[in-house]
Protein backbone atom coordinates (compact mmCIF):
# COMPACT_ATOMS: atom_id res chain seq x y z
CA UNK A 1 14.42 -35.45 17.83
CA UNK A 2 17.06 -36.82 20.48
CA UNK A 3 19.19 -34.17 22.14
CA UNK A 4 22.60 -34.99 23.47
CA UNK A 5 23.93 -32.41 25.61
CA UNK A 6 27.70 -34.06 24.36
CA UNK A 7 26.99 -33.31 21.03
CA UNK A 8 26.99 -30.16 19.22
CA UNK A 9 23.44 -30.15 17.64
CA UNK A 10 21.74 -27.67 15.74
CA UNK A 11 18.98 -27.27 18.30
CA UNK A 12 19.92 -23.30 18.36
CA UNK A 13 18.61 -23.25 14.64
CA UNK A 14 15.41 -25.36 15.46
CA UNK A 15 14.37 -22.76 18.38
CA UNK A 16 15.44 -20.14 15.51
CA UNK A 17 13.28 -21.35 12.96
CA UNK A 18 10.56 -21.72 15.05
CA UNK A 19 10.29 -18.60 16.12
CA UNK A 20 10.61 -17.48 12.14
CA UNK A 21 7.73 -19.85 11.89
CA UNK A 22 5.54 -18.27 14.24
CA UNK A 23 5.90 -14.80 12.62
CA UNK A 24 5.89 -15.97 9.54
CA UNK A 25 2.37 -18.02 10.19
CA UNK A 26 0.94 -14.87 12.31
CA UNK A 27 1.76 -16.12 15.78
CA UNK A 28 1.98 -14.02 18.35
CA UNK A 29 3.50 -17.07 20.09
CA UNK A 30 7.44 -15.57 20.39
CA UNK A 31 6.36 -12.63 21.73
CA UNK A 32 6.46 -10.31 19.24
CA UNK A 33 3.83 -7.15 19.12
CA UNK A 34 0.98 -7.57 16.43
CA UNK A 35 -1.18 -4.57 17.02
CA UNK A 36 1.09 -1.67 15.75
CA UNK A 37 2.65 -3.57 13.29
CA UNK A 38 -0.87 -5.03 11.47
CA UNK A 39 -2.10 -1.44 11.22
CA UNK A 40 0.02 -0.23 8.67
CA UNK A 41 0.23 -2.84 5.74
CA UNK A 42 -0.81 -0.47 3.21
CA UNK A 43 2.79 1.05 2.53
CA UNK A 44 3.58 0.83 -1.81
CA UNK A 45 5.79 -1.08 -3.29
CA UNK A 46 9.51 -0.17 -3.99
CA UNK A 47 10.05 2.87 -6.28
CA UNK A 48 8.58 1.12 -10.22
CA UNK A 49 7.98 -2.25 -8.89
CA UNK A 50 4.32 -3.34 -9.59
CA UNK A 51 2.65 -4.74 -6.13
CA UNK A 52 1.51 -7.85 -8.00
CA UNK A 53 4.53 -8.74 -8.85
CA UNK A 54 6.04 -8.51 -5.30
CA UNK A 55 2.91 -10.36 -4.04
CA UNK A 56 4.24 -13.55 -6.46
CA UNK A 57 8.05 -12.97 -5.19
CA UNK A 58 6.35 -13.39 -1.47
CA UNK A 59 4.31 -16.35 -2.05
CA UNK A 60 7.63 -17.65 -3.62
CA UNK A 61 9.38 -16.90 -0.64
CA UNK A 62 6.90 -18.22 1.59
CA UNK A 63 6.51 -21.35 0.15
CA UNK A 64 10.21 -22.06 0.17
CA UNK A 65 10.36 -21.25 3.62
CA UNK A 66 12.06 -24.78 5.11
CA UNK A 67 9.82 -26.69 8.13
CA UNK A 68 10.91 -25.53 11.61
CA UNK A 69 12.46 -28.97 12.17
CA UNK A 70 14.50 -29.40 8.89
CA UNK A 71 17.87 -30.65 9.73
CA UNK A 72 19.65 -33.12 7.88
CA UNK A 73 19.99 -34.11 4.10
CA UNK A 74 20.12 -30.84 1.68
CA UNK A 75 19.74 -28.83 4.72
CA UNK A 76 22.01 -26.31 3.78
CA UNK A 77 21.20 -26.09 0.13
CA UNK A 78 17.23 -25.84 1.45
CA UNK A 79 18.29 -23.17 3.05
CA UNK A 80 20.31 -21.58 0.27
CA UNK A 81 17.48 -21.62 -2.01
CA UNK A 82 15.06 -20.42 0.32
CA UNK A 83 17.72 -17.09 0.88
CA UNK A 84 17.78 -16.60 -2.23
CA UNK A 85 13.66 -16.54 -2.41
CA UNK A 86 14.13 -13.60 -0.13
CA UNK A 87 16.66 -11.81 -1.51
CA UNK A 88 14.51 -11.95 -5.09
CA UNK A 89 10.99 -10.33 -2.70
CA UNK A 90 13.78 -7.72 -0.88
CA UNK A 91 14.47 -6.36 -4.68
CA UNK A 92 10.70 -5.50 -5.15
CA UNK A 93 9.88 -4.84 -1.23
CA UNK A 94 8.22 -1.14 0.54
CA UNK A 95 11.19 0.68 2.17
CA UNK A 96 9.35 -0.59 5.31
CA UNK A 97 9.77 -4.13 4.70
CA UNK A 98 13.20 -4.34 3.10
CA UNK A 99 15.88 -4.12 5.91
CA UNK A 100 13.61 -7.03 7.48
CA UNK A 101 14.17 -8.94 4.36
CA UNK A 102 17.62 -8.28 4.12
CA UNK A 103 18.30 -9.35 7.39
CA UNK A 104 16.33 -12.05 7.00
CA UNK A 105 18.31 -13.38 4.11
CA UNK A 106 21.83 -13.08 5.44
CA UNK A 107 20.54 -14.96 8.89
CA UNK A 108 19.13 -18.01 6.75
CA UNK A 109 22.79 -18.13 4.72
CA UNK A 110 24.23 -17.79 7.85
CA UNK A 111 22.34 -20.52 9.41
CA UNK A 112 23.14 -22.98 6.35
CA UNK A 113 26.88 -22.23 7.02
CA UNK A 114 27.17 -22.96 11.11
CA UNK A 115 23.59 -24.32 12.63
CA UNK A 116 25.31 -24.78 15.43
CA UNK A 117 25.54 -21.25 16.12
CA UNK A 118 24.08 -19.42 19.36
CA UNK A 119 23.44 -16.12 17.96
CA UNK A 120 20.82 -17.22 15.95
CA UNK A 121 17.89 -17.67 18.08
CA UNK A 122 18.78 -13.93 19.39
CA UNK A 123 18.77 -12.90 15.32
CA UNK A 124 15.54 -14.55 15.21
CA UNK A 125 14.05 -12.95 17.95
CA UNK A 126 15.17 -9.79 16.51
CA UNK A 127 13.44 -10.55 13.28
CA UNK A 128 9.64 -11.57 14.60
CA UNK A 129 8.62 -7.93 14.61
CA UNK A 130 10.06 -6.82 11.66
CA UNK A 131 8.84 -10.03 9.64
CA UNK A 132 5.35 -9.47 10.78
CA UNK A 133 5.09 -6.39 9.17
CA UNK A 134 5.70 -8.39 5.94
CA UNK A 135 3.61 -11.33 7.12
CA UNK A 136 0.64 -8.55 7.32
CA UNK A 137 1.50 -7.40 3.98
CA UNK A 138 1.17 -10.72 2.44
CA UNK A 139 -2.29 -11.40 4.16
CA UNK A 140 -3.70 -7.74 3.87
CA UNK A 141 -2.90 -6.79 0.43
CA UNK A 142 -1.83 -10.26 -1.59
CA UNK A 143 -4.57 -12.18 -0.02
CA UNK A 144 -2.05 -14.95 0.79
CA UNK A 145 -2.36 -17.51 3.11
CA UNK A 146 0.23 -17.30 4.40
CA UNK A 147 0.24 -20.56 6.85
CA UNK A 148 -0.68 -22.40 4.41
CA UNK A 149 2.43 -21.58 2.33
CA UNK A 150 5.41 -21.81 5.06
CA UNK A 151 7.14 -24.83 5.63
CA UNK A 152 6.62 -26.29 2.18
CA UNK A 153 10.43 -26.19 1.26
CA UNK A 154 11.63 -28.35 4.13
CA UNK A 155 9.61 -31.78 3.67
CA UNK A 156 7.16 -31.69 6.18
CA UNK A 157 5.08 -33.94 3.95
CA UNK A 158 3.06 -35.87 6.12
CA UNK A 159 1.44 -38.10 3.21
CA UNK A 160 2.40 -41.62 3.63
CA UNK A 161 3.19 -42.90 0.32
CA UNK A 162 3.58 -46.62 1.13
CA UNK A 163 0.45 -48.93 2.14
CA UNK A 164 0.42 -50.41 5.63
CA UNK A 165 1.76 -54.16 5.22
CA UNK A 166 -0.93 -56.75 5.87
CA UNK A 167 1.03 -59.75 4.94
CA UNK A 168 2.44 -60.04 9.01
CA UNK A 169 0.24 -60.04 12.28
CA UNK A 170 2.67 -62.23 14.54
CA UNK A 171 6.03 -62.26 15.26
CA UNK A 172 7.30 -65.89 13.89
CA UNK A 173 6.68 -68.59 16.26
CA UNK A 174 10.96 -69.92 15.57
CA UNK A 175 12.33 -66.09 15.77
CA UNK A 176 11.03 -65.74 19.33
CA UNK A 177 11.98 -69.25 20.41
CA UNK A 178 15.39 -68.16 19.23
CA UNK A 179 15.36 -64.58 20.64
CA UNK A 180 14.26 -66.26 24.12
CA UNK A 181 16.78 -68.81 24.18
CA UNK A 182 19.31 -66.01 23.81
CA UNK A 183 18.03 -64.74 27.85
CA UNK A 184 20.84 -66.19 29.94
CA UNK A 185 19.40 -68.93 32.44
CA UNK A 186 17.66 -67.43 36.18
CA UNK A 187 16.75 -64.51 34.22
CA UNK A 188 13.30 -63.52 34.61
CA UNK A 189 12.36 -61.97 30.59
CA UNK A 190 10.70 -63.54 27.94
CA UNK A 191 10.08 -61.53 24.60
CA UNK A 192 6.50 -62.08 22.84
CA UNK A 193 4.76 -61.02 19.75
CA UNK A 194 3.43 -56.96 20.34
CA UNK A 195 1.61 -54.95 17.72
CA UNK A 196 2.23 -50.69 18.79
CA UNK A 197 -0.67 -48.61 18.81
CA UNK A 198 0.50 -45.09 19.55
CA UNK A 199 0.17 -44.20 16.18
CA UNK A 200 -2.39 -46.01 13.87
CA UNK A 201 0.01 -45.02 10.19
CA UNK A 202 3.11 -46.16 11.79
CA UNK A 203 2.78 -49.56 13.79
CA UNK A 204 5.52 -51.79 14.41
CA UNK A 205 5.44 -55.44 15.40
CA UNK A 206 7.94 -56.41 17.74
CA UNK A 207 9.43 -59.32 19.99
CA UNK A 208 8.53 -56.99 23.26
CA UNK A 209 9.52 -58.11 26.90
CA UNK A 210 6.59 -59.66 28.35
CA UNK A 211 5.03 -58.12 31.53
CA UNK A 212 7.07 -54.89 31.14
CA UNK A 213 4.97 -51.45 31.59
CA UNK A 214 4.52 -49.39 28.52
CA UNK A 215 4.19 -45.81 27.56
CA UNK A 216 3.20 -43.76 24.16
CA UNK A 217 5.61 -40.91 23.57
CA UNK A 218 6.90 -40.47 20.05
CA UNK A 219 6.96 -44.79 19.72
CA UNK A 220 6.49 -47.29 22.29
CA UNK A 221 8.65 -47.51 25.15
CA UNK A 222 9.38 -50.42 27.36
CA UNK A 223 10.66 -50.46 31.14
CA UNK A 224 10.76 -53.81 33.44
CA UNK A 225 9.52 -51.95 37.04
CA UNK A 226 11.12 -53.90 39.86
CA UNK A 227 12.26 -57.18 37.44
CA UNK A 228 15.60 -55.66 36.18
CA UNK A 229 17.68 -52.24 36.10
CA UNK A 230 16.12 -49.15 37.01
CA UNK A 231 17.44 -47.99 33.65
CA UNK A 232 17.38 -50.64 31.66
CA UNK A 233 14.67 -49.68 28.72
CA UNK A 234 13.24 -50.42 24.93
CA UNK A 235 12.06 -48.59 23.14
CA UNK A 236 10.62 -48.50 19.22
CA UNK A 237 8.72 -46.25 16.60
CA UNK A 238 8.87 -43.99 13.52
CA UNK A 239 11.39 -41.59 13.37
CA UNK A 240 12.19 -38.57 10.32
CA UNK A 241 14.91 -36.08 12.15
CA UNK A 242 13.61 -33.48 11.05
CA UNK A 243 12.45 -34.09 7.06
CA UNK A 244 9.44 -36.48 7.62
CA UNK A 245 8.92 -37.25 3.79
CA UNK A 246 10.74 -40.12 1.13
CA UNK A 247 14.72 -39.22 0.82
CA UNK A 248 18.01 -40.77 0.77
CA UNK A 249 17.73 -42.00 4.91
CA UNK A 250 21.21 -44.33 3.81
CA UNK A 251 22.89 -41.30 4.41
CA UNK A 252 21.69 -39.97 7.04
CA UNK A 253 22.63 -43.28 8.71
CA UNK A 254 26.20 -42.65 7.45
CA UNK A 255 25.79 -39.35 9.00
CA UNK A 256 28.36 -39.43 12.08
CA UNK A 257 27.22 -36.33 13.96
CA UNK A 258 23.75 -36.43 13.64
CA UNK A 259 22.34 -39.76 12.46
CA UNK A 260 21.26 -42.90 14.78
CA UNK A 261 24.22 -43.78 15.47
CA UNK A 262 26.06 -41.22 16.42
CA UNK A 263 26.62 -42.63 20.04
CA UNK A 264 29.53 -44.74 18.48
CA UNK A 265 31.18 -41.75 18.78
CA UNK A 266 31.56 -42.14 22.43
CA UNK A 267 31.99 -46.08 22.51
CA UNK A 268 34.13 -47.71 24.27
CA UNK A 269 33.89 -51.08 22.64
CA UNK A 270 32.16 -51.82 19.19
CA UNK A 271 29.94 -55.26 20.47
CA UNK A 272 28.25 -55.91 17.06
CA UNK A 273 27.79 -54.44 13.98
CA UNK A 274 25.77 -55.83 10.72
CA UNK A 275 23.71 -54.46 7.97
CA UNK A 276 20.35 -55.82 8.12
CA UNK A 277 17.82 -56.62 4.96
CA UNK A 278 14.12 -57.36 3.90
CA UNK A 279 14.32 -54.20 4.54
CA UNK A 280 17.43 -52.34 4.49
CA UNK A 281 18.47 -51.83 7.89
CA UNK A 282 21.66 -52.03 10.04
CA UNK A 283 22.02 -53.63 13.97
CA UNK A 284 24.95 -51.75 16.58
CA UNK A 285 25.20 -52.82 20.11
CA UNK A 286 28.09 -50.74 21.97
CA UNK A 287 29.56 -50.42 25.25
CA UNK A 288 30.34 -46.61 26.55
CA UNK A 289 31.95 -45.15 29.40
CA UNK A 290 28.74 -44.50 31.98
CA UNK A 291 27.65 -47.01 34.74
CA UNK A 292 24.01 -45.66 34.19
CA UNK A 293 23.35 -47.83 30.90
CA UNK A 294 27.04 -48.76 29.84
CA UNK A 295 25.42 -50.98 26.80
CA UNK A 296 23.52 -49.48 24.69
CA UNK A 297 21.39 -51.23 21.54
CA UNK A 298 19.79 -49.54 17.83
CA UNK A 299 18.60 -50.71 14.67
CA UNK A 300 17.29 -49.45 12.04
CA UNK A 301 15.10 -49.87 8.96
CA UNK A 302 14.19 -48.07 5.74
CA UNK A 303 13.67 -47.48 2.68
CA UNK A 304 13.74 -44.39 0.69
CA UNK A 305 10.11 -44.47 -0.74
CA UNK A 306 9.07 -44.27 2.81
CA UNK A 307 8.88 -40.78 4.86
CA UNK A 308 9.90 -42.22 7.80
CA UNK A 309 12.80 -44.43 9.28
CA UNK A 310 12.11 -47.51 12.08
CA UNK A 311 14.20 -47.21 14.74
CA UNK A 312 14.47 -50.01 17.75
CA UNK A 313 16.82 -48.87 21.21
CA UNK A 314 17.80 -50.86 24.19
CA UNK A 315 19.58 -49.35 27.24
CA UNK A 316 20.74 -51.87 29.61
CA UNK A 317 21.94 -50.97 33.10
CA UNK A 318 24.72 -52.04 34.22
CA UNK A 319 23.51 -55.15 36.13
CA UNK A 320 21.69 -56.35 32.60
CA UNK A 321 24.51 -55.53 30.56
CA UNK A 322 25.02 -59.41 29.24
CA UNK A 323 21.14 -59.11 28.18
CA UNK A 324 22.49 -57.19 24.95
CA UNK A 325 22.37 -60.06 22.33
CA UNK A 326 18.83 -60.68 23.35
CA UNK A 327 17.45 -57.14 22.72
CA UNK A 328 19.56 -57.05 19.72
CA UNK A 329 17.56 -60.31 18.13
CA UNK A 330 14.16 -58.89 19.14
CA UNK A 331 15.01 -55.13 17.70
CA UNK A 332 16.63 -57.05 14.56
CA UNK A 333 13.20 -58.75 14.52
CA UNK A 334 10.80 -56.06 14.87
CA UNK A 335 8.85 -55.06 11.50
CA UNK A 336 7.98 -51.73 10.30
CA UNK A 337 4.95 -51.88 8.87
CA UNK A 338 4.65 -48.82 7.00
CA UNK A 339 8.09 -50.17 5.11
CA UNK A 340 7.79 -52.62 2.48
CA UNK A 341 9.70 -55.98 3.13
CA UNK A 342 11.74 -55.43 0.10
């Protein structure tokens, strides 16, 4: 997920919840002692409340529990649902186990209310020792497996539900003639047919720059060495923010603060900006206030069957700042082909 240090982003949370997730999933990865905690799992069950019946309220819990990632759509109601998961086990938990479950209750309401918050990944840290004395209970003496269970609540469903498309292998002969003829004259690009390998379920054909040096790291990026800016990039792939499974991604394009475009917060001049279809997508192309890339290019397709989003970006130095309407064809014409064409 992008990180912009102008932004307020719920990064806080995501360290949070990962540290939840490593206690929660019996890693030892956040620092937390194991040893004293895993030898004494054995304590009863609150005063008349049958273990089995605790042991159900925890798998409840723990498959509630919201990925480590989750931000966006239903977010806080996720997270609302998962507290009150807890606060269900902390009514049938061992006097050891219930402060942790308390605590751990009011920190996920909390965390619904302001994500943004920077107590929380010092609340989390806090928790990892107590939660593991829970986590040991649920192994120990429910027989639960327990990393299995966690993260179910908050998408993380990594089954693509949509066929590859097989109906496209080239970029259209006309589209790149057009995209091309958009490259003002002495300019030394030309934008060909490219099919991305860096990950076989989510390829995308696109009008690439030919020539330009390429690199696999969450998509395909794109950067012209000595021909153009030192900034100037492309870039394109699969993208979920944080809830990788089919959903409502319309509004998360709406979303201001956190969806793709919420660099228009910061623009200085609005260049271009269309809804795109066959698929649903939309094309923005933006001036800001920055001489390192002062134009700045995104579109995106999807479709809400799909668990992933397509998402095309071109930065353009300053010196390749009138290149913009011919990154914005080839982005417009790049296809997603893990989202149907209609």
């Amino acid at each position: 997920m992008a990180i912009c240090a102008v932004k307020k982003r719920p990064v806080i949370l995501i360290l949070a919840l990962s540290l939840l997730a490593a206690a929660c999933s019996g890693n030892d990865g956040a620092g937390g002692p194991t040893t004293s905690i895993a030898a004494d799992t054995t304590t009863s069950s609150a005063a008349g409340a049958d273990p089995a019946v605790y042991c159900a309220a925890l798998e409840t819990m723990l498959a509630s529990q919201p990925a480590g990632g989750f931000v966006g759509d239903g977010f806080g109601d996720a997270m609302n649902a998962y507290a009150t998961t807890i606060e269900a086990a902390a009514e049938l938990a061992p006097g050891d186990q219930l402060e942790a479950l308390d605590d751990l209750a009011d920190f996920v309401r909390d965390s619904a209310v302001d994500p943004t918050d920077e107590g929380l990944a010092e609340r989390a840290f806090a928790l990892v020792g107590p939660m593991l004395r829970v986590q040991n209970y649920a192994s120990n003496e429910c027989g639960l497996d327990v990393e299995a269970l966690a993260g179910r609540g908050g998408g993380g469903n990594d089954d693509r539900p949509l066929p590859l498309r097989s109906d496209v292998t080239e970029i259209d002969a006309e589209i790149l003639a057009a995209i091309n003829g958009l490259v003002p004259a002495g300019v030394d690009l030309t934008f060909a047919s490219f099919t991305t390998t860096d990950d076989e379920e989510y390829p995308v054909l696109t009008a690439a720059p030919v020539g330009w040096d390429t690199s696999d790291f969450i998509g395909t990026s794109f950067e012209p060495g000595q021909e153009l800016g030192f900034f100037t990039q492309m870039e394109v792939g699969a993208h979920c923010d944080g809830i990788c499974a089919p959903r409502d991604w319309g509004s998360l394009m709406d979303d201001a603060d956190f969806g793709p475009f919420s660099g228009l917060a910061d623009a200085t001049e609005i260049l271009r900006d269309e809804a795109l279809l066959e698929p649903m997508g939309r094309l923005v192309a933006y001036r800001q206030d920055t001489t390192i890339t002062p134009v700045e290019v995104v579109v995106t397709r999807w479709d809400d069957r799909a668990d992933r989003y397509f998402r095309c970006k071109a930065r353009l130095d300053e010196d390749d700042a009138d290149l913009w309407e011919a990154f914005a064809a080839a982005c417009a014409a790049s296809i997603p082909l893990w989202i149907p064409a209609e």
